[in-house]
Each structure stands twice: as structure tokens, then as C-alpha cells.
PDB file of N, CA and C in Angstrom:
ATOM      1  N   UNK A   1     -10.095  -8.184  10.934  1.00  0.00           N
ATOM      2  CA  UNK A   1      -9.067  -8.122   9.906  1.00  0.00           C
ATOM      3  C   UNK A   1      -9.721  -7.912   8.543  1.00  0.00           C
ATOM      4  N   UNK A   2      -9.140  -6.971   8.057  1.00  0.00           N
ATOM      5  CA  UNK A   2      -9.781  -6.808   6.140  1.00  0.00           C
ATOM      6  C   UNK A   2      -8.717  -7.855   5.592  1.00  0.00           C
ATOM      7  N   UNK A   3      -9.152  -7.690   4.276  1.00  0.00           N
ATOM      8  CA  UNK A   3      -8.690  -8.235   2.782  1.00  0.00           C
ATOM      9  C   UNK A   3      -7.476  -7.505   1.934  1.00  0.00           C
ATOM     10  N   UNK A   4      -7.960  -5.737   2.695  1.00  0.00           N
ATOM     11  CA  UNK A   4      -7.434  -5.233   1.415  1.00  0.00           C
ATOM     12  C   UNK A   4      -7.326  -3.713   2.667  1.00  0.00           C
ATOM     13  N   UNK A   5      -6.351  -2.907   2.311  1.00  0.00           N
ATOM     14  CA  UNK A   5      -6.142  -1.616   2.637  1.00  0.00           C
ATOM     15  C   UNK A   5      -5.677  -0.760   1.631  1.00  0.00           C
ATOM     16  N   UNK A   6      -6.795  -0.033   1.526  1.00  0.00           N
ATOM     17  CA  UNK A   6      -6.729   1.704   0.385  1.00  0.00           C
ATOM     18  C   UNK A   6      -6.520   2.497   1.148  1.00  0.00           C
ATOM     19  N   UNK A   7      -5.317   3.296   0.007  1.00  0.00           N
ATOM     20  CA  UNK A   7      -4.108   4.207   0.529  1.00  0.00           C
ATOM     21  C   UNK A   7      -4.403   5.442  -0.450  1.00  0.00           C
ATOM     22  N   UNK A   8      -4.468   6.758  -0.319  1.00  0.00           N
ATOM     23  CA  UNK A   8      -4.009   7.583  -1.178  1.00  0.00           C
ATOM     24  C   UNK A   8      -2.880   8.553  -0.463  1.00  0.00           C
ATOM     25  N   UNK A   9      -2.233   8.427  -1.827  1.00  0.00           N
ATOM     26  CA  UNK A   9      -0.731   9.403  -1.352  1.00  0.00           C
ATOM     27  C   UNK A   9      -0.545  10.312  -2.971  1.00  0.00           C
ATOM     28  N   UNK A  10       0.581  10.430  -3.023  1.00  0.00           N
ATOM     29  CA  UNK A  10       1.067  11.635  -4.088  1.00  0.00           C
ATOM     30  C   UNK A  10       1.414  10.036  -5.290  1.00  0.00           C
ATOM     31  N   UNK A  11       0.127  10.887  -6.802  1.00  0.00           N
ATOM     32  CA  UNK A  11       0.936   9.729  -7.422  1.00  0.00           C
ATOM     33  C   UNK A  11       1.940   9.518  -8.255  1.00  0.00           C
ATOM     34  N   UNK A  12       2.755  10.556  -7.545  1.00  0.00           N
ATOM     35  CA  UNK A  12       4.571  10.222  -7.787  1.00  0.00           C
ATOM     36  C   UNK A  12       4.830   9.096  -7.165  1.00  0.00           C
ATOM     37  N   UNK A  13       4.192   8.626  -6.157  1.00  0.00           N
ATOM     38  CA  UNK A  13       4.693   7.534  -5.253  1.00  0.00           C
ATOM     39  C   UNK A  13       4.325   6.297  -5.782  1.00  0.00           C
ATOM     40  N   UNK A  14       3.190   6.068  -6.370  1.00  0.00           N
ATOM     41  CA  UNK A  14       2.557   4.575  -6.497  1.00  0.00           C
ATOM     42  C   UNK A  14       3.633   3.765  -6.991  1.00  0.00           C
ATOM     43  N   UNK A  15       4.221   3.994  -8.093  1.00  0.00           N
ATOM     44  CA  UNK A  15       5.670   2.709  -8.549  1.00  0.00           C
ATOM     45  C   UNK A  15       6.338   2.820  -7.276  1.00  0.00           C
ATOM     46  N   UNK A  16       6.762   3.741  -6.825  1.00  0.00           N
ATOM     47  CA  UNK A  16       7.960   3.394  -5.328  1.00  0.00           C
ATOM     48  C   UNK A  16       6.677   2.629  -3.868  1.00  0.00           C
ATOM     49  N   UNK A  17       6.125   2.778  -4.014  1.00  0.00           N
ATOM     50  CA  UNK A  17       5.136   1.797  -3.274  1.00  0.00           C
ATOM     51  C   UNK A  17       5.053   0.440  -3.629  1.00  0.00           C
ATOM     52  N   UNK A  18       4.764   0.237  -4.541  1.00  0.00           N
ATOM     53  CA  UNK A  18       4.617  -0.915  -5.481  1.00  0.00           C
ATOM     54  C   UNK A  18       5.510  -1.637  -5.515  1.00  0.00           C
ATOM     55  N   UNK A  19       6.669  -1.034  -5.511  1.00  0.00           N
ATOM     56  CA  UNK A  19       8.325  -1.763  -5.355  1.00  0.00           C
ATOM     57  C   UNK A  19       8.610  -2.382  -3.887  1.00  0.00           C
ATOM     58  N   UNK A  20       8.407  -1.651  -3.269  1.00  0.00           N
ATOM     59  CA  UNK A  20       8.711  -1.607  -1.439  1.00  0.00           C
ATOM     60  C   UNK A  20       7.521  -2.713  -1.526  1.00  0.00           C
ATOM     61  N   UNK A  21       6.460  -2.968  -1.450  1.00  0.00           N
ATOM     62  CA  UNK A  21       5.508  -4.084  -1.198  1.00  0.00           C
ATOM     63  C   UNK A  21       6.478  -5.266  -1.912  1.00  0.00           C
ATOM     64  N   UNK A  22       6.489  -5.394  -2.974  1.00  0.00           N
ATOM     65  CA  UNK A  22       6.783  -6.429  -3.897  1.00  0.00           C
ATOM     66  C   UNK A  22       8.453  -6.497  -2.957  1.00  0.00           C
ATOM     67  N   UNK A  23       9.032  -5.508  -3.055  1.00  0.00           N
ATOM     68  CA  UNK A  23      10.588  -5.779  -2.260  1.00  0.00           C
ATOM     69  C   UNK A  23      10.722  -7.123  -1.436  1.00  0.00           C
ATOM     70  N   UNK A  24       9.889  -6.977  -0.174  1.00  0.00           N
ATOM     71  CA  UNK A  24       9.174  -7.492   0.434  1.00  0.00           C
ATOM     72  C   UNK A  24       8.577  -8.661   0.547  1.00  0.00           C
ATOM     73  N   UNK A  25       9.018  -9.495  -0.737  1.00  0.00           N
ATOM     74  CA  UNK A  25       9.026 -11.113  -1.213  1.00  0.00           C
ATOM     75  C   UNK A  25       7.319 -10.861  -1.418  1.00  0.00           C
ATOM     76  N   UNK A  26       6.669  -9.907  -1.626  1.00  0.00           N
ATOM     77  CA  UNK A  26       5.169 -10.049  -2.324  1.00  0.00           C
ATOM     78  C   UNK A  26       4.788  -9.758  -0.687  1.00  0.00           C
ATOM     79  N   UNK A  27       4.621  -9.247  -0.151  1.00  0.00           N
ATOM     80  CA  UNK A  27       3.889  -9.440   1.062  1.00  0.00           C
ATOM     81  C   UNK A  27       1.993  -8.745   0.722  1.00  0.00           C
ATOM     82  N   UNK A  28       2.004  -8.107   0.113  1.00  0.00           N
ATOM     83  CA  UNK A  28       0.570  -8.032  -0.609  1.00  0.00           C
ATOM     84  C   UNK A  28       0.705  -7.611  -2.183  1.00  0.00           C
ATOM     85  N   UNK A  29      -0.181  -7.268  -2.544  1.00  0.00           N
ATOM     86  CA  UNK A  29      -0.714  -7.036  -4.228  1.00  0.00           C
ATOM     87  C   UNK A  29      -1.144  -5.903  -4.169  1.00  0.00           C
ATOM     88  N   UNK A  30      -0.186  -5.000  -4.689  1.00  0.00           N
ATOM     89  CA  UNK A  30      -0.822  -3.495  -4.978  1.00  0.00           C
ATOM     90  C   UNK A  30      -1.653  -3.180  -6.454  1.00  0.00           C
ATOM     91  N   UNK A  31      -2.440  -2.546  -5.977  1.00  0.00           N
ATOM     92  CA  UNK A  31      -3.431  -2.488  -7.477  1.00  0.00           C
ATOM     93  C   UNK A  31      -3.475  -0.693  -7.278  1.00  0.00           C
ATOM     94  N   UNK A  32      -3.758   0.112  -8.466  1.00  0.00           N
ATOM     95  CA  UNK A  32      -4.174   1.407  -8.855  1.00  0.00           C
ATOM     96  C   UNK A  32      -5.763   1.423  -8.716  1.00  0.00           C
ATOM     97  N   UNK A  33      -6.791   2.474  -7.825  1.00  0.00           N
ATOM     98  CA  UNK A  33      -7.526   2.561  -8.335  1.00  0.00           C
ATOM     99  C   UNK A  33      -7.699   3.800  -9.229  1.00  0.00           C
ATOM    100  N   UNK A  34      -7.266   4.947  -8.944  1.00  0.00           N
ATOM    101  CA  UNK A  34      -7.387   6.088  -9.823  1.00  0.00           C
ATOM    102  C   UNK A  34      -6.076   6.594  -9.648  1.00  0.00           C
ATOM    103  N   UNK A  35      -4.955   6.578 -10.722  1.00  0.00           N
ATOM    104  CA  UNK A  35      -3.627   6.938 -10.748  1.00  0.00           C
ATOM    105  C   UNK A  35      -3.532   8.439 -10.793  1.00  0.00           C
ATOM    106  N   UNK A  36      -4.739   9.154 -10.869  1.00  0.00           N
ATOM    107  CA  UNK A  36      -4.711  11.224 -11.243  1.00  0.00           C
ATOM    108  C   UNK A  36      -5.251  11.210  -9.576  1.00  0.00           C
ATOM    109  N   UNK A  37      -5.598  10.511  -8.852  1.00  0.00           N
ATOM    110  CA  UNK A  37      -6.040  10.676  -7.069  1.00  0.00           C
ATOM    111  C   UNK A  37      -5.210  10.221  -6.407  1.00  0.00           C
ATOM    112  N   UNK A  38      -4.254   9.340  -6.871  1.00  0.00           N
ATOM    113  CA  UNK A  38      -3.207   8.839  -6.133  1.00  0.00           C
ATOM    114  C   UNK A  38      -4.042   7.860  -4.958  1.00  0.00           C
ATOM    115  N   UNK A  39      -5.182   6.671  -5.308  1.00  0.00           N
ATOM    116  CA  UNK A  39      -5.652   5.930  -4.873  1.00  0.00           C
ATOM    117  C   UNK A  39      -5.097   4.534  -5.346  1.00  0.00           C
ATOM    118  N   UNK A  40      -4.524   4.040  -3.867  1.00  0.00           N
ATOM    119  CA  UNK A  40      -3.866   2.517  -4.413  1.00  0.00           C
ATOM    120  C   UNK A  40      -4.975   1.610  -3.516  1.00  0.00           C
ATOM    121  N   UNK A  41      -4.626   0.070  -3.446  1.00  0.00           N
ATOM    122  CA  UNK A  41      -5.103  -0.446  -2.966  1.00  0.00           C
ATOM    123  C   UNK A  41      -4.312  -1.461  -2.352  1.00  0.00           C
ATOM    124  N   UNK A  42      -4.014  -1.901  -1.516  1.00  0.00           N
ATOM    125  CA  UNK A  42      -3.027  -3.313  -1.132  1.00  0.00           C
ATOM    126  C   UNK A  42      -3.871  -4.651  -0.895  1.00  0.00           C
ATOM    127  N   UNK A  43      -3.661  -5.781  -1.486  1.00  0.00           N
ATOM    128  CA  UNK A  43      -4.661  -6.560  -1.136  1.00  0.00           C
ATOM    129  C   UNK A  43      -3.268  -7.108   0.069  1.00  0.00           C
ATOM    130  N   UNK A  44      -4.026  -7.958   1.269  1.00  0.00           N
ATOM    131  CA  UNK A  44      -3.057  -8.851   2.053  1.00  0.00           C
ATOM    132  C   UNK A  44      -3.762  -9.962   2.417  1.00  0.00           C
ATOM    133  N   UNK A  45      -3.323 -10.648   3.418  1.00  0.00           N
ATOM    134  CA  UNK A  45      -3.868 -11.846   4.591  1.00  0.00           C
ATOM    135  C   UNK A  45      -3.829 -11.430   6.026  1.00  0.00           C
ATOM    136  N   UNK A  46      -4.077 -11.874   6.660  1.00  0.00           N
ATOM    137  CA  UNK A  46      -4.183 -11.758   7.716  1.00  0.00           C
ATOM    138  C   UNK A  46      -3.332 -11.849   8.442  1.00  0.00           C
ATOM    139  N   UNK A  47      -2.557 -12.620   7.787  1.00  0.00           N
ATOM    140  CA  UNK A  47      -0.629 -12.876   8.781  1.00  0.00           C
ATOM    141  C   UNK A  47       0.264 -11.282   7.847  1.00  0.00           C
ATOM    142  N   UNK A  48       0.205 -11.007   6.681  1.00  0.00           N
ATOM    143  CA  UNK A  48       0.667 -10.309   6.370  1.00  0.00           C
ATOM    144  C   UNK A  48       0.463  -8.660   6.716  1.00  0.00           C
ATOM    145  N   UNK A  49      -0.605  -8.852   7.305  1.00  0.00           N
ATOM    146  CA  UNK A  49      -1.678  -7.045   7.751  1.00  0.00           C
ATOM    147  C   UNK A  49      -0.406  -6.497   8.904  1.00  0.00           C
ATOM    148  N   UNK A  50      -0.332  -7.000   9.677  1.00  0.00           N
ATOM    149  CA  UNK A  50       0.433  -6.788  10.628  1.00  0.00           C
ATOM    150  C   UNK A  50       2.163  -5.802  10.123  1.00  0.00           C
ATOM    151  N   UNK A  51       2.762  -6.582   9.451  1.00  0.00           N
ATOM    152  CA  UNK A  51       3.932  -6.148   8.788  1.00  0.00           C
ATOM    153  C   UNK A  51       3.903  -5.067   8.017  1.00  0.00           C
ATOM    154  N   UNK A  52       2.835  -5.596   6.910  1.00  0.00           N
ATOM    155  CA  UNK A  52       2.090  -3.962   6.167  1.00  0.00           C
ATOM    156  C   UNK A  52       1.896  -2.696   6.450  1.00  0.00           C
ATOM    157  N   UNK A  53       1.170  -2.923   7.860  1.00  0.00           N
ATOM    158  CA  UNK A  53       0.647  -1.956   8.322  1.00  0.00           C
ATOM    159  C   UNK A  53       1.943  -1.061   8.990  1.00  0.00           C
ATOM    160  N   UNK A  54       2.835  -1.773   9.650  1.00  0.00           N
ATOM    161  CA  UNK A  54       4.111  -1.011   9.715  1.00  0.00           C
ATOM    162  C   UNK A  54       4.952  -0.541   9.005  1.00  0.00           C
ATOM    163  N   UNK A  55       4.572  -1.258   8.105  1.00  0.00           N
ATOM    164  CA  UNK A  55       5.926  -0.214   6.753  1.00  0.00           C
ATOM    165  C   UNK A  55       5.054   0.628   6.730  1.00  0.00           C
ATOM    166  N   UNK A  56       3.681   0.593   6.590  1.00  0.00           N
ATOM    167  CA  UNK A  56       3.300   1.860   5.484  1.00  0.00           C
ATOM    168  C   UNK A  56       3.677   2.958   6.817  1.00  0.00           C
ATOM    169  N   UNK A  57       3.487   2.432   8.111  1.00  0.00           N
ATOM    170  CA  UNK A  57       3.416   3.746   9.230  1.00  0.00           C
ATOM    171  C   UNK A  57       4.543   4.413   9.205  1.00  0.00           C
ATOM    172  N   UNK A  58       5.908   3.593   8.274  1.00  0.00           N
ATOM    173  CA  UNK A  58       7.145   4.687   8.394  1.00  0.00           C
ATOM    174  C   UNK A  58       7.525   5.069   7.360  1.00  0.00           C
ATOM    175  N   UNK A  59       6.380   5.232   6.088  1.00  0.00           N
ATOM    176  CA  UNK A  59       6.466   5.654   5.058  1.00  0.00           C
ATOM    177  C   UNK A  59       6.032   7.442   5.086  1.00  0.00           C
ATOM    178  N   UNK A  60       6.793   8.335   4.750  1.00  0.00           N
ATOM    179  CA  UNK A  60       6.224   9.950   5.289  1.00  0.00           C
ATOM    180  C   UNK A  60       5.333  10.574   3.915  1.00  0.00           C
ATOM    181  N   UNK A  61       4.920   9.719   3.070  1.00  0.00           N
ATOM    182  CA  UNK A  61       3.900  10.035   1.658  1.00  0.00           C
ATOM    183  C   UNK A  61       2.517   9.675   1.868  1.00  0.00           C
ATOM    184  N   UNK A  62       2.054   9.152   3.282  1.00  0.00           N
ATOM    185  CA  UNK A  62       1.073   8.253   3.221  1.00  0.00           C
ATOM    186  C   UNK A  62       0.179   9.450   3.569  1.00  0.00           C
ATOM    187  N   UNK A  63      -1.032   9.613   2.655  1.00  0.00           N
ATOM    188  CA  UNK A  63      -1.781  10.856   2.526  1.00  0.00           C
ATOM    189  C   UNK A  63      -3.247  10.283   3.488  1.00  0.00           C
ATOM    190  N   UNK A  64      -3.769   9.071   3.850  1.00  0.00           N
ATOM    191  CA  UNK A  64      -4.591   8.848   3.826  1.00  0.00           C
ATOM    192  C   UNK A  64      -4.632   7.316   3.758  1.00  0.00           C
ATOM    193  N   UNK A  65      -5.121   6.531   5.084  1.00  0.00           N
ATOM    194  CA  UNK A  65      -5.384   5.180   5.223  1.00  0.00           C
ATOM    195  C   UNK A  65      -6.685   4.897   5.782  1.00  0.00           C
ATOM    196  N   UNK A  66      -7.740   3.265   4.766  1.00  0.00           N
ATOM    197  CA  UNK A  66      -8.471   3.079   5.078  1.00  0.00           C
ATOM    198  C   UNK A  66      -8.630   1.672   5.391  1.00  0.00           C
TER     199      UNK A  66
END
């Protein structure tokens, strides 16, 4: 299990990402690393990875998961 999963998508998306996490009663902490690459970052836990990892899979912007 990680800490943290980096995402790049289109960064038209990062606020509508950011929202949908936070929606979500906080289920992780989205951070920007480069807003012109459209590199985010999600921090989570280990109970929360699980849930995460499924929204983002039915999200159709997701350019790239690490």
C-alpha cells in the first residue's frame, strides 16, 4: 500500500477532481504538483486506497496513474 497516488490528466480537470475527492467527506488530500502538466497528487490511508482507486477508475480524464 502507498501514501500517496500521482495522477496526470487535463488541467481543466484538477478543481473538478479536487471537488469529487473532498465531495467524498475528505477521503484523501489532493495537492498540485505542476498545474501547466496537469500533475496532481492524492495523499490517502490505507482504508481509503481502495475507494479512491475506484472513483478515479470511472473517471474518463484520467491521463495517467502512478
Amino acid at each position: 500500500m502507498k501514501d500517496r497516488i500521482i495522477l496526470k490528466i487535463p488541467k481543466r480537470e484538477i478543481t473538478f477532481l479536487t471537488k469529487i475527492i473532498e465531495g467524498y467527506d475528505n477521503l484523501g488530500i489532493v495537492s498540485t504538483i505542476d498545474p501547466s502538466e496537469g500533475l496532481v497528487m492524492i495523499r490517502l490511508t490505507p482504508d481509503t486506497e481502495p475507494i479512491i482507486r475506484q472513483i478515479l477508475a470511472e473517471l474518463p480524464f484520467i491521463e495517467e496513474m502512478k
